[in-house]
Protein backbone atom coordinates (compact mmCIF):
# COMPACT_ATOMS: atom_id res chain seq x y z
CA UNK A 1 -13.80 17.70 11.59
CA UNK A 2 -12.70 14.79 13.53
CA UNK A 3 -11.15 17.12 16.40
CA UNK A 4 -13.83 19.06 16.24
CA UNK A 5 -16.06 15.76 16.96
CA UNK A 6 -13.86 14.92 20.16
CA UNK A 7 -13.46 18.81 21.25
CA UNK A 8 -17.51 19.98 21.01
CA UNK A 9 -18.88 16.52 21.11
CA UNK A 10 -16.45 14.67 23.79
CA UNK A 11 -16.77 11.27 21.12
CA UNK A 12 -13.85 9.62 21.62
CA UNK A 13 -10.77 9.28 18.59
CA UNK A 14 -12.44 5.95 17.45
CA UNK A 15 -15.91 7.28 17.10
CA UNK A 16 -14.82 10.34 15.31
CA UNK A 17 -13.32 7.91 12.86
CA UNK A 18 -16.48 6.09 12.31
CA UNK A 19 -18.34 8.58 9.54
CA UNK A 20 -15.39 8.74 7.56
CA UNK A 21 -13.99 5.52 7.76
CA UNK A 22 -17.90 4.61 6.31
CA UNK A 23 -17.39 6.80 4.48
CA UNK A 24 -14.81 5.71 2.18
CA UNK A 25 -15.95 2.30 2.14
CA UNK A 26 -19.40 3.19 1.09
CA UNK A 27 -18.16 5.72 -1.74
CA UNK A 28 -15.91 2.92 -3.22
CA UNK A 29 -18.42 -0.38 -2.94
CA UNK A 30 -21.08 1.84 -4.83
CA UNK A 31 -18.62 3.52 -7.33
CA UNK A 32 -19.65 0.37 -8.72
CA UNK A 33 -23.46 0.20 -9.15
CA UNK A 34 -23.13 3.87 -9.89
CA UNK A 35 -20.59 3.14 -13.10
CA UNK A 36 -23.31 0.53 -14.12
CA UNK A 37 -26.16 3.31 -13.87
CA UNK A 38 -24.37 5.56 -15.21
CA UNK A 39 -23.33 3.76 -18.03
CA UNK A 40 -27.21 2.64 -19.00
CA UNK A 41 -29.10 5.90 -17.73
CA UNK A 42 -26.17 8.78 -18.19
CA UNK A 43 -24.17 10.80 -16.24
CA UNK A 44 -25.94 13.58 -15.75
CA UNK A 45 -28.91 11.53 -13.50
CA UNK A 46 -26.31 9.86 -11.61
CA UNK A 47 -24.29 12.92 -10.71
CA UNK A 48 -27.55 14.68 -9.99
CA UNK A 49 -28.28 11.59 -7.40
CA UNK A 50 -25.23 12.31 -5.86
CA UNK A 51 -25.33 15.78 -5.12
CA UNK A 52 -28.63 14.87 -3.71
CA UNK A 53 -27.20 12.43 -1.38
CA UNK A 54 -24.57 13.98 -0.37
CA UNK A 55 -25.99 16.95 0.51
CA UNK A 56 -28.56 15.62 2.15
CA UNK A 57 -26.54 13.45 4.13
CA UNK A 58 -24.38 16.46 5.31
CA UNK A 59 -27.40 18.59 6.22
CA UNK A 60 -28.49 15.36 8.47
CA UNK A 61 -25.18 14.48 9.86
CA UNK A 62 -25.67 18.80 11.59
CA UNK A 63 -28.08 17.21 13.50
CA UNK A 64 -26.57 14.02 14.76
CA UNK A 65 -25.19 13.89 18.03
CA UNK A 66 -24.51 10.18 18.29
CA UNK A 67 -21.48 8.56 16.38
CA UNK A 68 -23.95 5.36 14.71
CA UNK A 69 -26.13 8.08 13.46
CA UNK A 70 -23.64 10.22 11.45
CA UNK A 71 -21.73 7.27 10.83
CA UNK A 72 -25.25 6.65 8.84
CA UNK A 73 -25.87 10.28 7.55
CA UNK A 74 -22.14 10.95 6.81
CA UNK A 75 -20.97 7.69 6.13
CA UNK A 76 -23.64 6.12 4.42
CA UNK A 77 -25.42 8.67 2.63
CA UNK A 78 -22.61 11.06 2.16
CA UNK A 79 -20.18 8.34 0.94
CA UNK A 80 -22.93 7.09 -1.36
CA UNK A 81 -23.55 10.64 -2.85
CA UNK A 82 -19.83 11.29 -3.63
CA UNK A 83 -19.55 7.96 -5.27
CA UNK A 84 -22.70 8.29 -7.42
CA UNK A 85 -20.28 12.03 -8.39
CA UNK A 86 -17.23 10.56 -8.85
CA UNK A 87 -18.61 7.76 -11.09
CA UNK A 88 -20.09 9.92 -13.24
CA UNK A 89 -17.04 12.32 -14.01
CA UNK A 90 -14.32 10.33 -15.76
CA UNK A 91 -16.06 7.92 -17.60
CA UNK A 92 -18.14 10.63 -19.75
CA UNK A 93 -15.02 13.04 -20.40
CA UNK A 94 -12.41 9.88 -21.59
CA UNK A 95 -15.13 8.74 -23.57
CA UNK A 96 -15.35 12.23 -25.84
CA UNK A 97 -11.62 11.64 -26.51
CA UNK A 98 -9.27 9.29 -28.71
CA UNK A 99 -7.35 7.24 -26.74
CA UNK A 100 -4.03 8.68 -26.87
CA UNK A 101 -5.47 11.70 -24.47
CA UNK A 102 -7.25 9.91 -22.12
CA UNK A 103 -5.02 9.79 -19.62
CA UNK A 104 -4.64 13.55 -19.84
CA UNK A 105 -8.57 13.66 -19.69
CA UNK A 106 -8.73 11.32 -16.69
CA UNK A 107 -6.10 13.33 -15.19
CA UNK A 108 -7.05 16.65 -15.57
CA UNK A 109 -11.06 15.27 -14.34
CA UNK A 110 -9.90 13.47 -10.76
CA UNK A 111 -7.10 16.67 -10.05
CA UNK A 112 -9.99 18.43 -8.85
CA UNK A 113 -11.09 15.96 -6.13
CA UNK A 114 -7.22 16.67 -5.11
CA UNK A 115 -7.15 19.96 -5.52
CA UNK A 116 -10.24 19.87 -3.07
CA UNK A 117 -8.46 19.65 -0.03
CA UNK A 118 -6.60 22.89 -0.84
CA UNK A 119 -9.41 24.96 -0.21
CA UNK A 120 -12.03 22.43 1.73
CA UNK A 121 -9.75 22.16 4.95
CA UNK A 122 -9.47 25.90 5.63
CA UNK A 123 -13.29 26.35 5.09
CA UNK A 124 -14.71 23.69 7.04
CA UNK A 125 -12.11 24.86 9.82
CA UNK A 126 -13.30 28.93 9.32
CA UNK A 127 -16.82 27.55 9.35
CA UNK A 128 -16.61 25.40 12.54
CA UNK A 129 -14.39 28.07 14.20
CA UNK A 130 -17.34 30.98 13.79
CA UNK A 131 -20.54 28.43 13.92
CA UNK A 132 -19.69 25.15 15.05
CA UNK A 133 -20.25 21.44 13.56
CA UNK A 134 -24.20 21.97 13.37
CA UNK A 135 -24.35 24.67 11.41
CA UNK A 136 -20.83 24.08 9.60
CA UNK A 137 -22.09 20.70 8.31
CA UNK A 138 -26.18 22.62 6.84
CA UNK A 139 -23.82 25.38 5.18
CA UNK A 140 -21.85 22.56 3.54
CA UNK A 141 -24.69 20.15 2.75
CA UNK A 142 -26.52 23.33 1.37
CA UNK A 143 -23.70 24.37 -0.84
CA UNK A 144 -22.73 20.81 -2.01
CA UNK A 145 -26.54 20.60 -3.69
CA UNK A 146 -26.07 23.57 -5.58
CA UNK A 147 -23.31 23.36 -6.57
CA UNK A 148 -23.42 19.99 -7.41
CA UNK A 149 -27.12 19.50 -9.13
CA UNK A 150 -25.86 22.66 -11.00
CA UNK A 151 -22.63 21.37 -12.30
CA UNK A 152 -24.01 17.63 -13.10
CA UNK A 153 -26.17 19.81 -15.68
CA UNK A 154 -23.09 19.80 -17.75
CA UNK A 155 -21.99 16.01 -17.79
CA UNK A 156 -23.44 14.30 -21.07
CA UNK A 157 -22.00 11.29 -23.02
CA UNK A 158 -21.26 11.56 -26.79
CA UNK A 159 -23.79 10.65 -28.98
CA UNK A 160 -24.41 6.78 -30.29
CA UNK A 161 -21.92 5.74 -32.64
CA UNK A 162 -19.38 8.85 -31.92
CA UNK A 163 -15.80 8.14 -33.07
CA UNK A 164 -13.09 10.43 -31.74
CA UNK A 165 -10.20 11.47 -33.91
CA UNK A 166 -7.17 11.19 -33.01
CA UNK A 167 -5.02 14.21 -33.10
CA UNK A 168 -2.83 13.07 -36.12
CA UNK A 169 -3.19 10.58 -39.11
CA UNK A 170 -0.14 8.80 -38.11
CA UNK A 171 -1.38 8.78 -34.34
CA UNK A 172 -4.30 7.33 -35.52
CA UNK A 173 -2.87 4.61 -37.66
CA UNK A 174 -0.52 3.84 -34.87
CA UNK A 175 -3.71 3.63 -32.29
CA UNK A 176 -6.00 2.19 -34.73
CA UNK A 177 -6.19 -1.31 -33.17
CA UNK A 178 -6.38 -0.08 -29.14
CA UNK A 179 -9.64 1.66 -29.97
CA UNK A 180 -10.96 -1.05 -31.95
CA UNK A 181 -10.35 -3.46 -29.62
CA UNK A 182 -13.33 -5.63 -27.87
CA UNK A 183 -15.74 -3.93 -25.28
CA UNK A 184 -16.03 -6.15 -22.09
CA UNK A 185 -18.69 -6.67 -19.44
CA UNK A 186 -17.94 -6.54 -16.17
CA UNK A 187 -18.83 -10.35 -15.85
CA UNK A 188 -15.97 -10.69 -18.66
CA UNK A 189 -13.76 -8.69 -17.07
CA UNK A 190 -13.72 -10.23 -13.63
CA UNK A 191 -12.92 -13.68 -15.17
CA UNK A 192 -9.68 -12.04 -16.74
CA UNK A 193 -5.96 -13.02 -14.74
CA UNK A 194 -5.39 -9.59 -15.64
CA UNK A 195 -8.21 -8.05 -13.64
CA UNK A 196 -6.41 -9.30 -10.25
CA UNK A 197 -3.75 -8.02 -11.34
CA UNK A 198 -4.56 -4.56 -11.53
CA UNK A 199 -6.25 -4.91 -8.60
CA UNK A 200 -3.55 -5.89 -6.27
CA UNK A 201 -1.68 -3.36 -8.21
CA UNK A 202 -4.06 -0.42 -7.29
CA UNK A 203 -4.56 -1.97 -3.76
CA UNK A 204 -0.56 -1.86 -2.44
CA UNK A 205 0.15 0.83 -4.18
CA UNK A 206 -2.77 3.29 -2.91
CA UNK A 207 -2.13 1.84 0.56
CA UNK A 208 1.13 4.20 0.88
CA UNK A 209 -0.20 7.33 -0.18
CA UNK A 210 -3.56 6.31 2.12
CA UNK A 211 -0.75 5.41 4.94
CA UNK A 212 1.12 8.98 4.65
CA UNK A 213 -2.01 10.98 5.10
CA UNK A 214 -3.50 9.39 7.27
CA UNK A 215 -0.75 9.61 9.84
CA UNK A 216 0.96 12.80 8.28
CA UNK A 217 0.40 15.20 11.06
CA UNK A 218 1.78 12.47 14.00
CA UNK A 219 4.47 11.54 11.62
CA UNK A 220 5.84 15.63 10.97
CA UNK A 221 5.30 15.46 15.07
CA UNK A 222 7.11 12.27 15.74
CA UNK A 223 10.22 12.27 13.25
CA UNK A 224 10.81 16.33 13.12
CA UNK A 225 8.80 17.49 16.01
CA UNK A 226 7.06 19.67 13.92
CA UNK A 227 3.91 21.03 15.56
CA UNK A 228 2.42 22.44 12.12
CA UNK A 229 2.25 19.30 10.37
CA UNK A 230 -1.26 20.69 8.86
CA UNK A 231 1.14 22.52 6.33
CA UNK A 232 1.76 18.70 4.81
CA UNK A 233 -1.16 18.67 4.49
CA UNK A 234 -1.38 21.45 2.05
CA UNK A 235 1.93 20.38 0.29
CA UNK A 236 0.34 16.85 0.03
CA UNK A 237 -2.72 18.23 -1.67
CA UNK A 238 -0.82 20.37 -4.42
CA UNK A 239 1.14 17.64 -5.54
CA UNK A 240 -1.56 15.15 -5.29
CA UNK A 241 -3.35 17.47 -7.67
CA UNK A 242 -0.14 17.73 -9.74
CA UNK A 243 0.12 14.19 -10.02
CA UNK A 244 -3.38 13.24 -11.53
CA UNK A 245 -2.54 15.66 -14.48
CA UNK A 246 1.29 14.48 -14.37
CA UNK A 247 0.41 10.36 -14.60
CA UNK A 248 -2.12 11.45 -17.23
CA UNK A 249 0.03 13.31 -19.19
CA UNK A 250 3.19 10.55 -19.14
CA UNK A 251 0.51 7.86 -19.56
CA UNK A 252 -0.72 9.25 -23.16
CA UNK A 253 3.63 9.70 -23.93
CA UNK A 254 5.08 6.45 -22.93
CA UNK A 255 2.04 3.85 -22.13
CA UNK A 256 0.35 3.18 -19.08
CA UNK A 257 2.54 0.40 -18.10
CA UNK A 258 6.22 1.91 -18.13
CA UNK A 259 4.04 4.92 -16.51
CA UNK A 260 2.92 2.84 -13.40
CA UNK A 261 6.48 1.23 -13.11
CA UNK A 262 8.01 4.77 -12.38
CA UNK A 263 5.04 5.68 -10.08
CA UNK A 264 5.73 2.09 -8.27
CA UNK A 265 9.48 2.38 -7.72
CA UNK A 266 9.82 6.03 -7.14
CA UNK A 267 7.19 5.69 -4.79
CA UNK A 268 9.00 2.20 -2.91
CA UNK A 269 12.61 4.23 -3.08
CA UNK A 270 10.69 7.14 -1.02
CA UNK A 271 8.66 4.82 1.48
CA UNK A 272 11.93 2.80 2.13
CA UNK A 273 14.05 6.28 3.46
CA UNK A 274 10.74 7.98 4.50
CA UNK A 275 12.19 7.22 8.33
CA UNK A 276 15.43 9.03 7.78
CA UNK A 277 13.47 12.14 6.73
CA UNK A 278 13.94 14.15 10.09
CA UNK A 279 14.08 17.96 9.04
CA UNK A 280 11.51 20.17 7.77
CA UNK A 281 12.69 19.79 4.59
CA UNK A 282 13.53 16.30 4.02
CA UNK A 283 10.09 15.61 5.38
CA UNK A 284 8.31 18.46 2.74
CA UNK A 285 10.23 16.37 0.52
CA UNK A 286 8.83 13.06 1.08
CA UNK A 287 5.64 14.08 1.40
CA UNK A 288 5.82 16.15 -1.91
CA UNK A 289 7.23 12.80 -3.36
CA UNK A 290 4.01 10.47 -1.94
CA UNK A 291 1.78 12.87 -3.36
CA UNK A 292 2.76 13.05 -6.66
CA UNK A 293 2.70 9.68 -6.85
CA UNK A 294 -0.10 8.79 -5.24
CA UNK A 295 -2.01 11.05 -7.60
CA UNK A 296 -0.64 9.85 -10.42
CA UNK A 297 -2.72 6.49 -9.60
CA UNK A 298 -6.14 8.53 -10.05
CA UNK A 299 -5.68 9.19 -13.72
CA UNK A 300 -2.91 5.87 -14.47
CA UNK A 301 -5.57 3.22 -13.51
CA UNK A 302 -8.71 4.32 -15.50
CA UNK A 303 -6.62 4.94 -18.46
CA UNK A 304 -5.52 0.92 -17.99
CA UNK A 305 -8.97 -0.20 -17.40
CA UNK A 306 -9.84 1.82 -20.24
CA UNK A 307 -7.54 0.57 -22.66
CA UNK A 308 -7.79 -2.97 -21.31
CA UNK A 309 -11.89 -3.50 -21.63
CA UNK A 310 -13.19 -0.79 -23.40
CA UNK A 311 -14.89 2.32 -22.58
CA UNK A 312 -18.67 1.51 -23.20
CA UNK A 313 -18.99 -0.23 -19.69
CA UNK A 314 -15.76 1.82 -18.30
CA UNK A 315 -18.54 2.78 -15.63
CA UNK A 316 -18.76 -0.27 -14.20
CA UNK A 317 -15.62 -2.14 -14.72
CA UNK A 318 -13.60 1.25 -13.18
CA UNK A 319 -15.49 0.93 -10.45
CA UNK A 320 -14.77 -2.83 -9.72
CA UNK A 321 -11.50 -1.83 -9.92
CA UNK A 322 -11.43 0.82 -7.81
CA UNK A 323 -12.61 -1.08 -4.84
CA UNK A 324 -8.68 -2.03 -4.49
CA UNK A 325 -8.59 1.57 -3.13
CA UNK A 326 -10.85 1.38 -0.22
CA UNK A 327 -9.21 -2.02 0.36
CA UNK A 328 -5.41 0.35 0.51
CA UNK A 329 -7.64 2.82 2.42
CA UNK A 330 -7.64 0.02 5.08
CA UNK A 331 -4.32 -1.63 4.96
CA UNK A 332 -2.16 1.21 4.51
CA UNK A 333 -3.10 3.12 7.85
CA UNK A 334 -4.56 0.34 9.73
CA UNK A 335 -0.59 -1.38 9.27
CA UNK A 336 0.79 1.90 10.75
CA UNK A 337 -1.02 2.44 13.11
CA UNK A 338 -0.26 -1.12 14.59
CA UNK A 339 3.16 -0.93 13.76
CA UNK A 340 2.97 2.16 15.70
CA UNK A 341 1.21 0.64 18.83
CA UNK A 342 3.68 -2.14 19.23
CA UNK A 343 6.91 -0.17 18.10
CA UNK A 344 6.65 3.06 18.77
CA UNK A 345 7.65 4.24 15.19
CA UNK A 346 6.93 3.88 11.65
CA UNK A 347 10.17 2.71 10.30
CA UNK A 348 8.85 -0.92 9.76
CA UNK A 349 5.54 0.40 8.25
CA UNK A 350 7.34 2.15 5.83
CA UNK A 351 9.62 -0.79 4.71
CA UNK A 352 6.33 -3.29 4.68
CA UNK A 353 4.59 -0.50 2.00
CA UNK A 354 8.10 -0.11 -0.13
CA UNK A 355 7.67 -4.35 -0.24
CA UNK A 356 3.97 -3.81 -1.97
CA UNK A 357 5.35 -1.29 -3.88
CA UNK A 358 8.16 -3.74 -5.32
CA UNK A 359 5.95 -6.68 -5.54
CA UNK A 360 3.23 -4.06 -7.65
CA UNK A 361 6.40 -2.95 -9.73
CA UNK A 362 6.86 -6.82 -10.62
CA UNK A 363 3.08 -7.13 -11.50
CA UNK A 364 3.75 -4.79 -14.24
CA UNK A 365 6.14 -7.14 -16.08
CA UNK A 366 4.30 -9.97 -15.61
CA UNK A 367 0.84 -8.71 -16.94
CA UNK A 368 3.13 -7.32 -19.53
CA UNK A 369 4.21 -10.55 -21.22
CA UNK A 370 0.42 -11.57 -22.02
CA UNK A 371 -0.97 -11.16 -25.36
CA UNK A 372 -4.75 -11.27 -24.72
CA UNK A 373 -6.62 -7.80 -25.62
CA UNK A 374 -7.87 -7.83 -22.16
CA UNK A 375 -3.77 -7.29 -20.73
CA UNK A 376 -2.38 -4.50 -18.19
């Protein structure tokens, strides 16, 4: 959309990064008033909201013409509507299952907002090609609050005082205590050590996978002079997807914890030869590698927050977490871009990410050692 912004519109490459930078700040500060509503008023409201907004705010943005405005209609609106979704989509589903399958429910929930890109991309780009961005952005606004108001018709929390059973007796002897364990408020929760922790931990370690597709298509141009870098973007959102039911799935076998410490290192080992990847392959590779990984984080981190405060205010207290995202959303290709500027290359951009990603891995061991309920 954002060539299509400079092409039709003649905005220049930091306008058409306005809306969507908003964007993704706006869906991740009110990810966090939406998990409080939709903890208190249910999900099906909330999501309802959202489909509202966000349809609504891409049925405006078809008739802005002037960056501010969409960033407002786009930005603001949209990125409000698909956080008032999104908050209302894992907290519900987790909440209707014991806790040794949420991470398989979390997992299986946010692999569809990866999944997305598979078929978005080539829609909005037939769409644009054959009507242009006015009409392109009504025909998405119109089917986003259909489909949307008609799917958050589904969403409904269990009932008051619903227990879920665990898939086995000795499962749910073993598990007994996790699920029993005190429900915290997000004013609790914030005066935890252990809520920095997995903060900084979502933060640095998002920031890669936000820094690899952000500069993807420059990067398959750059290091392989590949021309059809959009094809990483394809691979990137299969194994994205793949990854959000992956981490879920190893989360639920081995614990959260040893689960983010492979995620962390395999994900530094790749960022720290990411430069020497110089072929088609090598590159499909890497990429294939972020992905995963970066996936895995969607359905690893509410399964933590879970597990660490409860899930009767997971609403909230995911969504104060998640703000480490949009913070990654900024550091991860804002650094590579820089780097870029004054280098000419990402090589050091990729070493300063594989440095989060150790100092993340460490974070893990250190949270680790703690014995409050509240611990990573």
């Amino acid at each position: 959309m954002g060539k299509a912004l400079i092409g039709e519109y003649g905005w220049s490459s930091t306008e058409a990064s306005l809306p969507y930078t908003a964007c993704t700040v706006c869906f991740a500060l009110v990810m966090v008033f939406a998990g409080k509503l939709q903890d208190t008023k249910g999900p099906r409201l909330i999501s309802t909201f959202g489909g509202i907004l966000l349809g609504g705010g891409l049925i405006l943005s078809g008739f802005a013409r002037d960056p501010f405005v969409m960033m407002l209609t786009f930005g603001i609106l949209g990125g409000a509507g698909i956080g008032f979704c999104y908050a209302s989509t894992t907290p519900p589903a987790v909440k209707w299952f014991p806790m040794e399958k949420k991470g398989l429910i979390s997992g299986i929930v946010v692999s569809g907002v990866g999944f997305a890109a598979v078929y978005i991309s080539p829609l909005t780009n037939s769409l644009l090609q054959h009507n242009g961005i006015s009409k392109t952005f009504l025909y998405l606004g119109l089917g986003a609050i259909i489909l949307l108001i008609a799917f958050s018709q589904l969403l409904i929390d269990p009932p008051a005082g619903y227990t879920p059973k665990a898939a086995s007796p000795a499962k749910s002897q073993k598990d007994s205590k996790p699920e029993n364990r005190p429900e915290y408020g997000w004013k609790e929760m914030i005066k935890t050590p252990n809520f920095y922790k997995l903060w900084i931990m979502y933060a640095f370690t998002a920031s890669a996978g936000l820094m690899i597709i952000g500069h993807i298509a420059n990067i398959a141009k750059q290091q392989a002079q590949w021309e059809n870098g959009y094809l990483l973007v394809v691979i990137l959102a299969v194994f994205n997807t793949l990854g959000r039911i992956a981490g879920g799935l190893v989360s639920d076998k081995i614990g959260h914890l040893n689960t983010m410490r492979i995620i962390f290192l395999l994900q530094a080992v790749n960022m720290a030869f990411f430069s020497q990847y110089v072929s088609y392959g090598t590159l499909a590779l890497g990429v294939s590698i972020a992905g995963l990984c970066y996936g895995a984080l969607f359905s690893v981190f509410p399964v933590a927050t879970a597990e660490s405060y409860g899930i009767r205010n997971l609403g909230v207290n995911y969504g104060l977490v998640f703000t480490a995202w949009s913070f990654g959303g900024v550091i991860g290709p804002m650094l590579a871009a820089r780097i870029l500027d004054s280098t000419g290359s990402y090589s050091a951009s990729y070493i300063v990410s594989a440095a989060l990603l150790i100092v993340a891995s460490l974070l893990t061991f250190v949270a680790s050692k703690k014995k409050s309920p509240a611990n990573v």
